[in-house]
C-alpha atoms as a PDB file:
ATOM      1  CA  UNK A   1      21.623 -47.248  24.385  1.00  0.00           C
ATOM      2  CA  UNK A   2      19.799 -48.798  27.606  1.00  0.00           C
ATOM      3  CA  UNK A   3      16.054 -49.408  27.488  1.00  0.00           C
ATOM      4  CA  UNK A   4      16.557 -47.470  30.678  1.00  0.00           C
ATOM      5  CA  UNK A   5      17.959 -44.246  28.471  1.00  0.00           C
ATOM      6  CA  UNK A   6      15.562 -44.260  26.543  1.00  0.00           C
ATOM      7  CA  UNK A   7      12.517 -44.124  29.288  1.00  0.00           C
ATOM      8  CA  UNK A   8      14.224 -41.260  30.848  1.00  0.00           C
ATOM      9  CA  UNK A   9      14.712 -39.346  27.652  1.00  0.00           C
ATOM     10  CA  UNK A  10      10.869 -37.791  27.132  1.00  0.00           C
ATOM     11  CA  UNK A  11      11.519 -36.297  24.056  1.00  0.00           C
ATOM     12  CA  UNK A  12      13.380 -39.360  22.613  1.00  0.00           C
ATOM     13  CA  UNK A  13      10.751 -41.372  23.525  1.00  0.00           C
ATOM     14  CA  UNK A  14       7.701 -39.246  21.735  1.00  0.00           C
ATOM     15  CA  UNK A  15      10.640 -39.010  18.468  1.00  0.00           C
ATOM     16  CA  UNK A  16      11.176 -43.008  18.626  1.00  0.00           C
ATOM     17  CA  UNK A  17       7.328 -43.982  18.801  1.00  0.00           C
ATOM     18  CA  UNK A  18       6.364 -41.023  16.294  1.00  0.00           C
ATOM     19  CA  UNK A  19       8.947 -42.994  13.799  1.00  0.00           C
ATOM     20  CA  UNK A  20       7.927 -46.758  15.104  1.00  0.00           C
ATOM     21  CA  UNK A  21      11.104 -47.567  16.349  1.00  0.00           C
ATOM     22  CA  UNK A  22       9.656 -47.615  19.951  1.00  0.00           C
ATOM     23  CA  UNK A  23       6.846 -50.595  19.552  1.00  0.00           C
ATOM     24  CA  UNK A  24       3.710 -50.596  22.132  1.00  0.00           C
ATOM     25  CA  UNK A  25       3.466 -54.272  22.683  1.00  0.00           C
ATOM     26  CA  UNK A  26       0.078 -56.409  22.910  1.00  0.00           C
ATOM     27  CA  UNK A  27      -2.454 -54.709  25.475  1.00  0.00           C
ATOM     28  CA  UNK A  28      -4.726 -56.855  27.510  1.00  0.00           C
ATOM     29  CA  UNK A  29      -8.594 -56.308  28.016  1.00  0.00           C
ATOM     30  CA  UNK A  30      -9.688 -55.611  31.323  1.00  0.00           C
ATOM     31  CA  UNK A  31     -13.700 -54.702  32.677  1.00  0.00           C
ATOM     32  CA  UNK A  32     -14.465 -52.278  34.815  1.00  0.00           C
ATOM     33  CA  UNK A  33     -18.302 -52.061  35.417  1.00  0.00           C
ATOM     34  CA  UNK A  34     -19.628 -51.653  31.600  1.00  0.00           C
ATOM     35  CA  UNK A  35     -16.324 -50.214  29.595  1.00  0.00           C
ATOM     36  CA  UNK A  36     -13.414 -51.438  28.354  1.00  0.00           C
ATOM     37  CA  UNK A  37      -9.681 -50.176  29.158  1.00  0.00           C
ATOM     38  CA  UNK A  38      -6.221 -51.244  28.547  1.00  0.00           C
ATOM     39  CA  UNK A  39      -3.199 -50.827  30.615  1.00  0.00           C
ATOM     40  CA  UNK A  40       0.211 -52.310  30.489  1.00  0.00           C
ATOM     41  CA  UNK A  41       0.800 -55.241  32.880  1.00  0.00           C
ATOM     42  CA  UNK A  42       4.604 -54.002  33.367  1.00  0.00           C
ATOM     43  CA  UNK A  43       6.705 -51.121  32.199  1.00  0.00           C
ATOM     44  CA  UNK A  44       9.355 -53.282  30.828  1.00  0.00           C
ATOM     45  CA  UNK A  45       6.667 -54.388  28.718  1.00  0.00           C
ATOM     46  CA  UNK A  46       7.993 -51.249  26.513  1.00  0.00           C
ATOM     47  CA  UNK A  47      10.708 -53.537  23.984  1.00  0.00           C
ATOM     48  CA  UNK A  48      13.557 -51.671  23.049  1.00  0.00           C
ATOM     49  CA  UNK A  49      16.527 -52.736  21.801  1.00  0.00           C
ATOM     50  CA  UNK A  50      19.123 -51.748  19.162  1.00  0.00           C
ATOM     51  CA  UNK A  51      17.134 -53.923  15.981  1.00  0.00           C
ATOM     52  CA  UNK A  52      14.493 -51.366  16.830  1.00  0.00           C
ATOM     53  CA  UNK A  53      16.762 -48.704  16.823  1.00  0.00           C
ATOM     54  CA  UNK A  54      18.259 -48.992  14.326  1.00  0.00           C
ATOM     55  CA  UNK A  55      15.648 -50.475  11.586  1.00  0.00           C
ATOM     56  CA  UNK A  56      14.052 -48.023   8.671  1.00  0.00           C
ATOM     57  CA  UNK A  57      11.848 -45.512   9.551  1.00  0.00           C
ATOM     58  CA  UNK A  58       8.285 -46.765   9.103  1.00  0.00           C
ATOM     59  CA  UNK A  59       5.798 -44.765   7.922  1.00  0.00           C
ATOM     60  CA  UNK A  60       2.985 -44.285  10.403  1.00  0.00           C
ATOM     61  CA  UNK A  61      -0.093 -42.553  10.458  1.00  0.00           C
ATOM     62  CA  UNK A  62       0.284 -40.994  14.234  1.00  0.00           C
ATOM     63  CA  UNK A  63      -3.329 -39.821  14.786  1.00  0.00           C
ATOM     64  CA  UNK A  64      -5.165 -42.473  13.760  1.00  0.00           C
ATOM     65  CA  UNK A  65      -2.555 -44.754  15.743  1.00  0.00           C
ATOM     66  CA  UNK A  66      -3.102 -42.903  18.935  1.00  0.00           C
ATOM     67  CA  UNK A  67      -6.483 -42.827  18.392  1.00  0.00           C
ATOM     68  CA  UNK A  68      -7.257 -46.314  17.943  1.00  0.00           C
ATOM     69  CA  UNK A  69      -4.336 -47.494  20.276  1.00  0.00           C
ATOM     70  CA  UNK A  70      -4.994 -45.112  23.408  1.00  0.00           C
ATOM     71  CA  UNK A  71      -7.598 -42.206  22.599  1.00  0.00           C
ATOM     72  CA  UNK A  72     -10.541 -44.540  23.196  1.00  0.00           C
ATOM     73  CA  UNK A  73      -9.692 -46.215  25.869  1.00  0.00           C
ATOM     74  CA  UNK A  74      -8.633 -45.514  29.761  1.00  0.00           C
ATOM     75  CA  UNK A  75      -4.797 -45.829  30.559  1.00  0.00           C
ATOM     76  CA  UNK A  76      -3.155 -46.457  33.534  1.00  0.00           C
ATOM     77  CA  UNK A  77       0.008 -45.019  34.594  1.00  0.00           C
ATOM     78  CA  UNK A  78       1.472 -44.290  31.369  1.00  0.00           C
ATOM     79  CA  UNK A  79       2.135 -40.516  31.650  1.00  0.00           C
ATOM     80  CA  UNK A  80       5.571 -41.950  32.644  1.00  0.00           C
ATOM     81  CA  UNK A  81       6.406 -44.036  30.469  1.00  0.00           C
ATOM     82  CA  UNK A  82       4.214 -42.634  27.304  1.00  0.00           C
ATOM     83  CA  UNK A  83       3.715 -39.527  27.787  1.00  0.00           C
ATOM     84  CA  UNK A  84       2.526 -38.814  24.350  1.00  0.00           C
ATOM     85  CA  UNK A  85      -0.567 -41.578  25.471  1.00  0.00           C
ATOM     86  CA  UNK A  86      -3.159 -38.478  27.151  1.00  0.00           C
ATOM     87  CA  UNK A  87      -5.217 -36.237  25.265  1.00  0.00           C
ATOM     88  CA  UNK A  88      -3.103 -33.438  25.999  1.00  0.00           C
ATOM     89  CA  UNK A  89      -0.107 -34.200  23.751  1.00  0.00           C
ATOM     90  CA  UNK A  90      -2.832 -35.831  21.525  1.00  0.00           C
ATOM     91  CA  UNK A  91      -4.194 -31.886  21.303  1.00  0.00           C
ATOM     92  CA  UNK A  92      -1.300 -30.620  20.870  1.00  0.00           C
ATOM     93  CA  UNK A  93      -0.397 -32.511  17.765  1.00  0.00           C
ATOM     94  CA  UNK A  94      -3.170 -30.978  16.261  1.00  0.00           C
ATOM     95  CA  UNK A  95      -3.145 -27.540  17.252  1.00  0.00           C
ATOM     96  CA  UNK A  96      -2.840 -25.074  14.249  1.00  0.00           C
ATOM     97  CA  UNK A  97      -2.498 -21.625  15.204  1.00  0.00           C
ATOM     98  CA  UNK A  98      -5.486 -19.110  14.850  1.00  0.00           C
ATOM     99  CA  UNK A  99      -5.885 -15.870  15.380  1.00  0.00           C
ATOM    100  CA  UNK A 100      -9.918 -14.672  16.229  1.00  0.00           C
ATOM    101  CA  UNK A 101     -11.255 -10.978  15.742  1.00  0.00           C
ATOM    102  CA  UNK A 102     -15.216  -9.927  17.001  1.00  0.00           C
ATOM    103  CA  UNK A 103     -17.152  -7.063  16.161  1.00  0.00           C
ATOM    104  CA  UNK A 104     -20.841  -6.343  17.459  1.00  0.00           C
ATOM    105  CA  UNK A 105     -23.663  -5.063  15.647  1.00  0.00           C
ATOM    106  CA  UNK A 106     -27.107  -3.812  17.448  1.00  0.00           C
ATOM    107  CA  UNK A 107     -30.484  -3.424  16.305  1.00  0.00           C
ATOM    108  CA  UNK A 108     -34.409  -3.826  16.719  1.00  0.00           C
ATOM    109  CA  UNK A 109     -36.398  -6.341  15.138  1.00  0.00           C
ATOM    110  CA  UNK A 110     -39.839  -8.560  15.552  1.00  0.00           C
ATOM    111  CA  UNK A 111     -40.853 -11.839  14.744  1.00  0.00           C
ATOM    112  CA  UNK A 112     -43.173 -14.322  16.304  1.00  0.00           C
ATOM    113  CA  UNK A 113     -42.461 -18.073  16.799  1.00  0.00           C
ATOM    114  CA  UNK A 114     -45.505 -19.187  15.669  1.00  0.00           C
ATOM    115  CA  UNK A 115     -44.761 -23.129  16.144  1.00  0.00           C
ATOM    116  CA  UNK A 116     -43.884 -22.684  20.370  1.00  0.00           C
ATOM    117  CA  UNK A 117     -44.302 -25.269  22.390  1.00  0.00           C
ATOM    118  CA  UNK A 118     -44.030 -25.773  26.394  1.00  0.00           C
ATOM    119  CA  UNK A 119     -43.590 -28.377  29.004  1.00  0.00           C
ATOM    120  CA  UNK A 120     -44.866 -26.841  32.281  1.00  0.00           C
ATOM    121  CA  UNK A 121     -42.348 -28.969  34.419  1.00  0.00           C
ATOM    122  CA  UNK A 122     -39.875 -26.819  32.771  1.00  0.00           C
ATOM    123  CA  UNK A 123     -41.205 -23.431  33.115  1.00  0.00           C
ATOM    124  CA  UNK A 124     -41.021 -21.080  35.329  1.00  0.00           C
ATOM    125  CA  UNK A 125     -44.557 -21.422  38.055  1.00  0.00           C
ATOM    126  CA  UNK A 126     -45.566 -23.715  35.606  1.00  0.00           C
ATOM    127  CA  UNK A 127     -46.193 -20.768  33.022  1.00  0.00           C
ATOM    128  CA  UNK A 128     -47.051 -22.648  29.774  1.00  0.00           C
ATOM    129  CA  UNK A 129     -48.183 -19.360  28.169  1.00  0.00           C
ATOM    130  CA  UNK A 130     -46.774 -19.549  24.355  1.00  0.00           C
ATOM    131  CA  UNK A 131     -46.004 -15.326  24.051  1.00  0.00           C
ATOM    132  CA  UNK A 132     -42.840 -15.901  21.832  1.00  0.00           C
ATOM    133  CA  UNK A 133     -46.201 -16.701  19.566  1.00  0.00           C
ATOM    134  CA  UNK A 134     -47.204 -13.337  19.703  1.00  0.00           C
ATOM    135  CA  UNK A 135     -46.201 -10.669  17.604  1.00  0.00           C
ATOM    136  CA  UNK A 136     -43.491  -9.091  19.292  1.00  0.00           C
ATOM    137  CA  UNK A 137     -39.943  -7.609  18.985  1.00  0.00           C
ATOM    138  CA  UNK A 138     -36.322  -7.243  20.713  1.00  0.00           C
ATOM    139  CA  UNK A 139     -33.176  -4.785  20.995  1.00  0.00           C
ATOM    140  CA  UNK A 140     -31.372  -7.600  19.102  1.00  0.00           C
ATOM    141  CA  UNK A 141     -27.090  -7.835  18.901  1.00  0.00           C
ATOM    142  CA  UNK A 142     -25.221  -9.883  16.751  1.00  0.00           C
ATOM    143  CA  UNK A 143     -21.523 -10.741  17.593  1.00  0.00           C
ATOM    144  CA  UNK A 144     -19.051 -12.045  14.609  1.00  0.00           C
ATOM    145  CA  UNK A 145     -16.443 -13.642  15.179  1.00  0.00           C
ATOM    146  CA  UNK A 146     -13.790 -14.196  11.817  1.00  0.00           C
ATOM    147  CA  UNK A 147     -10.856 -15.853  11.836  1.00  0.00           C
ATOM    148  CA  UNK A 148      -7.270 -16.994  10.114  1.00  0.00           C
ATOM    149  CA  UNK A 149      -4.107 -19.200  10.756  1.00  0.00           C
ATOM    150  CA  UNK A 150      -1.894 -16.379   9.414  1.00  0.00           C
ATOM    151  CA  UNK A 151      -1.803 -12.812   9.417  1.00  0.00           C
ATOM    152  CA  UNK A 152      -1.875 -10.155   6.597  1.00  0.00           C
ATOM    153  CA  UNK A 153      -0.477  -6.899   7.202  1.00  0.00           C
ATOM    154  CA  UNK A 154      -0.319  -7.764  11.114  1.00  0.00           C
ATOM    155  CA  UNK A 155      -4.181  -8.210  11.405  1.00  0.00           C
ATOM    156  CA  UNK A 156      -6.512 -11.275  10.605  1.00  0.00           C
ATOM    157  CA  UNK A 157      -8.881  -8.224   8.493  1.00  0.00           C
ATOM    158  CA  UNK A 158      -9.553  -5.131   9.060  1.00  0.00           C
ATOM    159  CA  UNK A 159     -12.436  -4.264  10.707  1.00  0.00           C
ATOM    160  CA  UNK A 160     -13.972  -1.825   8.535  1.00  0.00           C
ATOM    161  CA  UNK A 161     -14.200  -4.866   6.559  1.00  0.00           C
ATOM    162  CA  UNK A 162     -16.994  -6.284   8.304  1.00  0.00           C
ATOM    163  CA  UNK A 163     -19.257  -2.639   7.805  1.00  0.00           C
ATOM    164  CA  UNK A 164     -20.857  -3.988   4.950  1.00  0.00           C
ATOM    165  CA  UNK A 165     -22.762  -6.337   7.455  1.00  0.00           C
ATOM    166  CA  UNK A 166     -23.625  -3.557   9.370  1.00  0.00           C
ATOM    167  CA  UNK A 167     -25.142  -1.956   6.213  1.00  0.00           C
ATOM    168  CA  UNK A 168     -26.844  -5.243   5.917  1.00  0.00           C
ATOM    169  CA  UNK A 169     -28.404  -5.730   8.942  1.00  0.00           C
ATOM    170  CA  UNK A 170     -29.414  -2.130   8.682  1.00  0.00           C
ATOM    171  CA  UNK A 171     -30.863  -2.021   5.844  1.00  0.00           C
ATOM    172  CA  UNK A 172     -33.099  -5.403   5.963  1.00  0.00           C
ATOM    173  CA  UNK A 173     -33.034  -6.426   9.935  1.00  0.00           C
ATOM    174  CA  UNK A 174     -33.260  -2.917  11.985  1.00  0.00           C
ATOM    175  CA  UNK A 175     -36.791  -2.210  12.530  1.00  0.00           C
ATOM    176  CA  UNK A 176     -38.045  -4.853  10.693  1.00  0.00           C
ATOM    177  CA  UNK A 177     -40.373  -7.672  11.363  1.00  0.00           C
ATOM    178  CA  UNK A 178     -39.258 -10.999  10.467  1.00  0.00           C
ATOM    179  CA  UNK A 179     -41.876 -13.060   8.905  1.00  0.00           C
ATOM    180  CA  UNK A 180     -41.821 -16.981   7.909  1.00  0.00           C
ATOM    181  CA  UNK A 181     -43.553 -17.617   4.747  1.00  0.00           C
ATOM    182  CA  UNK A 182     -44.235 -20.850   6.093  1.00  0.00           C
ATOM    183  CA  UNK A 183     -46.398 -19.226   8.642  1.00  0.00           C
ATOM    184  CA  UNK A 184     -50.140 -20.761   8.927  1.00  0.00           C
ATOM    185  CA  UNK A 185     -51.133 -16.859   9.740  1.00  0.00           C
ATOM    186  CA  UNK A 186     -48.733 -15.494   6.939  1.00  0.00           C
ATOM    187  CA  UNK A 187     -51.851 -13.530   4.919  1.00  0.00           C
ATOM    188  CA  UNK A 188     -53.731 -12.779   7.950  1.00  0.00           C
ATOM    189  CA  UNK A 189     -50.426 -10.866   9.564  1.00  0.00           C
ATOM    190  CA  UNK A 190     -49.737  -9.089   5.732  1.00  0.00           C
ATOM    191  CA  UNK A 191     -53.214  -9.584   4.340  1.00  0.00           C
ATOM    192  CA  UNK A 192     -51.939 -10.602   1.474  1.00  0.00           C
ATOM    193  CA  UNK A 193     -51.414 -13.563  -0.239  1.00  0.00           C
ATOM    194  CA  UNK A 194     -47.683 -14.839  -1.229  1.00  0.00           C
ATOM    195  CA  UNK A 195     -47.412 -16.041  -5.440  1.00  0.00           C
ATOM    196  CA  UNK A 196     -44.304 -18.248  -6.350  1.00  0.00           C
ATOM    197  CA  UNK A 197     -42.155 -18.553  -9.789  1.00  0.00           C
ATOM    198  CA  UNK A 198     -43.091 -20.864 -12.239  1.00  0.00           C
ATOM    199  CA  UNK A 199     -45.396 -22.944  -9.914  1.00  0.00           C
ATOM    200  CA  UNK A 200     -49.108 -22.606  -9.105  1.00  0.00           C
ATOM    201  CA  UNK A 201     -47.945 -24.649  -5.483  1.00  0.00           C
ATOM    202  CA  UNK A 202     -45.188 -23.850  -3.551  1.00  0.00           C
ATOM    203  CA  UNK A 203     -42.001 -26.488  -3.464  1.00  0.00           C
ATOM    204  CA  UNK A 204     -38.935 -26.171  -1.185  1.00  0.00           C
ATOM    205  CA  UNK A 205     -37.469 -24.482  -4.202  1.00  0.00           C
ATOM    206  CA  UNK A 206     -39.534 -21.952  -5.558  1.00  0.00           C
ATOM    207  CA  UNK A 207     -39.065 -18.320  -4.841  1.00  0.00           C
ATOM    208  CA  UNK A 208     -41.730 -15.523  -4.189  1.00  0.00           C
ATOM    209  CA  UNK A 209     -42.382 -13.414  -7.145  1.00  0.00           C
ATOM    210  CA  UNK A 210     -45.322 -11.160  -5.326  1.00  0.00           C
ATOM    211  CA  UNK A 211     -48.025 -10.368  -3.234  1.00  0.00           C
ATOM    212  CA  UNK A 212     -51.928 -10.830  -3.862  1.00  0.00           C
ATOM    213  CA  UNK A 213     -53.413  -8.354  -1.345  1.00  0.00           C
ATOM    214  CA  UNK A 214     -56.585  -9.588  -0.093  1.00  0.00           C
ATOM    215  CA  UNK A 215     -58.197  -6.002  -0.805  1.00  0.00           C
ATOM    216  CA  UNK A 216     -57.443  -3.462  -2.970  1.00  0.00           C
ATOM    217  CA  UNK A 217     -54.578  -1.192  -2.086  1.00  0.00           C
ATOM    218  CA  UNK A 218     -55.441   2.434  -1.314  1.00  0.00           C
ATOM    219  CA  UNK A 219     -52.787   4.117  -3.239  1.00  0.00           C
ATOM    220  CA  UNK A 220     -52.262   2.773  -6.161  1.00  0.00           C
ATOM    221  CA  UNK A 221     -53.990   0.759  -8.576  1.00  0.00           C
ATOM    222  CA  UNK A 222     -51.886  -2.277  -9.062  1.00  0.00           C
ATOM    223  CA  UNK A 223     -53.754  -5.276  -7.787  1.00  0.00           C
ATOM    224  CA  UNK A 224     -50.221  -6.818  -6.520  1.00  0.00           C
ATOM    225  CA  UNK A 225     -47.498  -6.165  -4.682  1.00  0.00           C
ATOM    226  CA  UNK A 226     -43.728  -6.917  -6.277  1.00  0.00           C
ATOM    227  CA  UNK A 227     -41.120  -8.331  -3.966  1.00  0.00           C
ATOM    228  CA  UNK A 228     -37.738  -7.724  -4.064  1.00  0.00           C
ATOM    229  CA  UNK A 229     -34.826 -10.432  -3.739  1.00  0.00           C
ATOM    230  CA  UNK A 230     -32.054  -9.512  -0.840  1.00  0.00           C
ATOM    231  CA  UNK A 231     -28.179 -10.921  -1.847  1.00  0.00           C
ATOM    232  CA  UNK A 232     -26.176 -10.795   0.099  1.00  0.00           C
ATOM    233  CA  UNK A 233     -23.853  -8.323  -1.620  1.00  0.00           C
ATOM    234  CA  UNK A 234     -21.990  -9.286  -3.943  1.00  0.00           C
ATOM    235  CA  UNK A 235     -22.895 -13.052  -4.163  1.00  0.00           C
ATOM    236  CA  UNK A 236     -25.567 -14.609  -5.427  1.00  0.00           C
ATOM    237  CA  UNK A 237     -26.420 -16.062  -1.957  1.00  0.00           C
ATOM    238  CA  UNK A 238     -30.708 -14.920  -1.392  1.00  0.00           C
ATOM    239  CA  UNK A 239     -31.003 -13.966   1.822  1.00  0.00           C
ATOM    240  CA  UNK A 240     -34.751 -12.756   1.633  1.00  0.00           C
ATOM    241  CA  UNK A 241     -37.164 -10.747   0.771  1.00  0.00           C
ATOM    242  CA  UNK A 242     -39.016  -7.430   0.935  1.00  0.00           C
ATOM    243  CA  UNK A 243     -42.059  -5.499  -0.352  1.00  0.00           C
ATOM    244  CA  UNK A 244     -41.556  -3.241  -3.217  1.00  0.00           C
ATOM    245  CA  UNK A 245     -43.273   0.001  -1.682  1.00  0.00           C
ATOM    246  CA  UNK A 246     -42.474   2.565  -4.566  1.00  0.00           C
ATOM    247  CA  UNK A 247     -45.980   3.126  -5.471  1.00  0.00           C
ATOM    248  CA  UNK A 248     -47.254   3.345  -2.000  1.00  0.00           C
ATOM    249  CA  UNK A 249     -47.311   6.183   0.266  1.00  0.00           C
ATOM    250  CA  UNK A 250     -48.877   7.031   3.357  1.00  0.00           C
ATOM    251  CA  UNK A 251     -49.527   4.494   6.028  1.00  0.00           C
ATOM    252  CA  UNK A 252     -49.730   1.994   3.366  1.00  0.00           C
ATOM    253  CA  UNK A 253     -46.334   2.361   2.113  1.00  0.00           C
ATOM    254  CA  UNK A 254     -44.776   2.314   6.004  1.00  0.00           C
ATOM    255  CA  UNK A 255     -46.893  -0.881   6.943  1.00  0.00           C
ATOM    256  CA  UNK A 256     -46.015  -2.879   3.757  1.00  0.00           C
ATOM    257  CA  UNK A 257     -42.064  -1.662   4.391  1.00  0.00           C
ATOM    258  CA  UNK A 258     -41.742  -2.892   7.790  1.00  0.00           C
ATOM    259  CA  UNK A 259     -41.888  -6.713   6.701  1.00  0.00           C
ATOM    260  CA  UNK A 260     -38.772  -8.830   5.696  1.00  0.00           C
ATOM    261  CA  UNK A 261     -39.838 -12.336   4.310  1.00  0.00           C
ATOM    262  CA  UNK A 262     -37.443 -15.162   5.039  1.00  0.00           C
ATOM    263  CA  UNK A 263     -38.328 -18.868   4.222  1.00  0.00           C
ATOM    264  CA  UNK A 264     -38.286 -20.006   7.690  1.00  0.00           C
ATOM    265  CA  UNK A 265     -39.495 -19.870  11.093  1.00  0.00           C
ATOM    266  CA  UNK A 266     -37.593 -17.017  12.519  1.00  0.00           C
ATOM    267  CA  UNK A 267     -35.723 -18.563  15.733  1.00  0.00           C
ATOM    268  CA  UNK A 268     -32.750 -17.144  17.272  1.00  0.00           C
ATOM    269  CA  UNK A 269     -31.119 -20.465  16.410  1.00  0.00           C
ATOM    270  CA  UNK A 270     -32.236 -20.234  12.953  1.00  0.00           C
ATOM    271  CA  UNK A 271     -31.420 -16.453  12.643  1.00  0.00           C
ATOM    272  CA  UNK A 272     -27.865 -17.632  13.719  1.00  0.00           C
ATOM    273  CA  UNK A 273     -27.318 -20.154  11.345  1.00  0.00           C
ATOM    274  CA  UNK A 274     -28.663 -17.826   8.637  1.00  0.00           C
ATOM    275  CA  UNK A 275     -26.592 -15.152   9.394  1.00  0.00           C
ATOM    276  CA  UNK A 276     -23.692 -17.099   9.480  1.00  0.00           C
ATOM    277  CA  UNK A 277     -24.089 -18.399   5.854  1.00  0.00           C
ATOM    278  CA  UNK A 278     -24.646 -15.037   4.963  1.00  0.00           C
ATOM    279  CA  UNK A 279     -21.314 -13.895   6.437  1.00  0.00           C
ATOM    280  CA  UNK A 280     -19.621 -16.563   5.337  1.00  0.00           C
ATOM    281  CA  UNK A 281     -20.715 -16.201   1.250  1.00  0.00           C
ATOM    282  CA  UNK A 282     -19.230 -12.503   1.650  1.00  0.00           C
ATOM    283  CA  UNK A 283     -16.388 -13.308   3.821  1.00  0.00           C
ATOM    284  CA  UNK A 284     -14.577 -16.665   1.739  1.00  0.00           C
ATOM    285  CA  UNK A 285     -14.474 -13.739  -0.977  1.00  0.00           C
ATOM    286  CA  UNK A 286     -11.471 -12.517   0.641  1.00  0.00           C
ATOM    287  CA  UNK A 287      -9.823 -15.512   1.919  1.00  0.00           C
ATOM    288  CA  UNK A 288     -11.671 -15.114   5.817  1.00  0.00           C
ATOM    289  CA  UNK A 289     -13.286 -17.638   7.721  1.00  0.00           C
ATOM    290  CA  UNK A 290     -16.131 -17.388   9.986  1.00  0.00           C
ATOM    291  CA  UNK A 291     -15.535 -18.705  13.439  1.00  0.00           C
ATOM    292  CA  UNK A 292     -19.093 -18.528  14.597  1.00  0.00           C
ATOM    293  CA  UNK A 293     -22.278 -15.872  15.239  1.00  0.00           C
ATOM    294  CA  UNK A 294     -23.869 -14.975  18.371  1.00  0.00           C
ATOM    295  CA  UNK A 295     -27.435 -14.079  18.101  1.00  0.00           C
ATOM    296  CA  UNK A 296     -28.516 -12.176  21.040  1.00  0.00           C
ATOM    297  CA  UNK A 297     -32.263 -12.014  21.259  1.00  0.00           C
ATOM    298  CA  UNK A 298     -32.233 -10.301  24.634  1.00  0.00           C
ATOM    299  CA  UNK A 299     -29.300  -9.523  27.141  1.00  0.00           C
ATOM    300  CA  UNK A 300     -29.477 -13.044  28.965  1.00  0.00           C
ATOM    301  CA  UNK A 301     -30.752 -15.360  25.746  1.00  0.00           C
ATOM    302  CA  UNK A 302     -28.257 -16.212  22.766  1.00  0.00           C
ATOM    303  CA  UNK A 303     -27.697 -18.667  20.232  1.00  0.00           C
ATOM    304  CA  UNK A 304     -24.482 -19.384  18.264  1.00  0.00           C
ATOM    305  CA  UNK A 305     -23.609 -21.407  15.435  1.00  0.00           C
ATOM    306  CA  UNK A 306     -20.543 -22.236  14.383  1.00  0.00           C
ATOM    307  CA  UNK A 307     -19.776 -25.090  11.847  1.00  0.00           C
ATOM    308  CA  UNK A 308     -17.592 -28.415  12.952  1.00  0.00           C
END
């Protein structure tokens, strides 16, 4: 077999240099402006010959070759002659297959971004005015996406599957007003004052146990309010809280209800990220992985997460 066979055989070629029997000999540095790139000074620079052929297989580790060999660097006219040496085959050694399912979920919530900041070179006229730090709300959607690498029963879940997030959101998002703890106007939005387990200060740890309203309640005579703890359902993951309204009624009871208590400042980009870990706690129970969320705050502004 010719050195010349072998260059015009493609798929020999990417079989012989996958088992090291087809050796890239020494590359020279070159500069060009401020990077580095290596190219072969001559084609026959490719040694072949039948020792090479015809030695043991050698055990090589093909990604980490290509990506210390060629992946970092600029190569000249190689697609020829190494055609495995471009991203794309480099890609395509990796792909695994996946199959990705979405389903959307609308509702209303509020929230205020109460640490907004502007740079008027930025904005629109110049308008530095912080409103997300107002009190105010959107006709939210969620999008999420789930995936697998193999199919069961034809399908990567079923989509009823993802209605207890729907329940979820439903139940603890729609109509709700999202509000940080760590918020420097936290009592004067709920008048009342937040109490924590086991602790007389607050650490990154500690968990709300009640309320202290900062005047006595008009329909009932408990001088605090209880919280409740939100799971995610059927883990153990906390997702937040809300105000135990049982003894209330009236206006009282509606005002106190409308409130879910998170432990952080309320962001589309952090509502993202928390949604996905919620998803993904109830999803890994049945073997599916999240892909990534899309947290629309209003039909032209989004943030998605999705882990690396």
């Amino acid at each position: 077999m010719s050195v010349k066979d072998v260059l015009d055989d493609a798929e020999l070629r990417l079989r012989l240099f996958q088992e090291g029997k087809l050796r890239i000999p020494r590359l020279e540095y070159k500069r060009e402006g401020f990077s580095h790139f290596e190219v072969f000074q001559n084609p026959d620079d490719l040694m072949l010959n039948e020792n090479i052929i015809n030695q043991e297989k050698r055990k090589i580790d093909f990604k980490n070759l290509i990506n210390r060999q060629i992946g970092r660097f600029k190569m000249l006219n190689l697609k020829k002659y190494l055609p495995i040496a471009h991203t794309s085959a480099v890609k395509s050694a990796e792909k695994v297959n996946k199959w990705i399912i979405h389903k959307d979920f609308s509702f209303c919530y509020g929230h205020r971004v109460w640490s907004q900041q502007l740079i008027g070179d930025y904005c629109e006229a110049g308008d530095t005015s912080c409103k997300c730090r107002h009190l105010h709300g959107h006709e939210g959607r969620v999008v999420a996406h789930v995936a697998a690498n193999k199919l069961d029963r034809g399908m990567v879940t079923d989509f009823k599957h993802l209605g207890w997030l729907k329940n979820f959101l439903d139940d603890n998002i729609d109509h709700k007003f999202i509000l940080d703890l760590n918020d420097p106007w936290f009592v004067n939005i709920i008048n009342a004052e937040p109490i924590y387990e086991n602790s007389a200060e607050r650490s990154l740890f500690s968990q709300l146990r009640c309320l202290l309203p900062r005047q006595p309640l008009n329909t009932t005579d408990d001088e605090q309010l209880l919280v409740n703890r939100i799971y995610v359902p059927g883990t153990k993951v906390l997702a937040g809280y809300n105000i135990d309204t049982t003894k209330l009624s009236g206006p009282e009871q509606e005002f106190f209800a409308s409130f879910f208590l998170v432990n952080f400042l309320p962001t589309s980009e952090n509502l993202s990220k928390w949604l996905y870990d919620c998803v993904e706690s109830k999803m890994s129970l049945i073997g599916i992985d999240v892909e990534m969320i899309e947290w629309w705050e209003t039909p032209k502004s989004c943030s998605t997460y999705r882990k690396e």
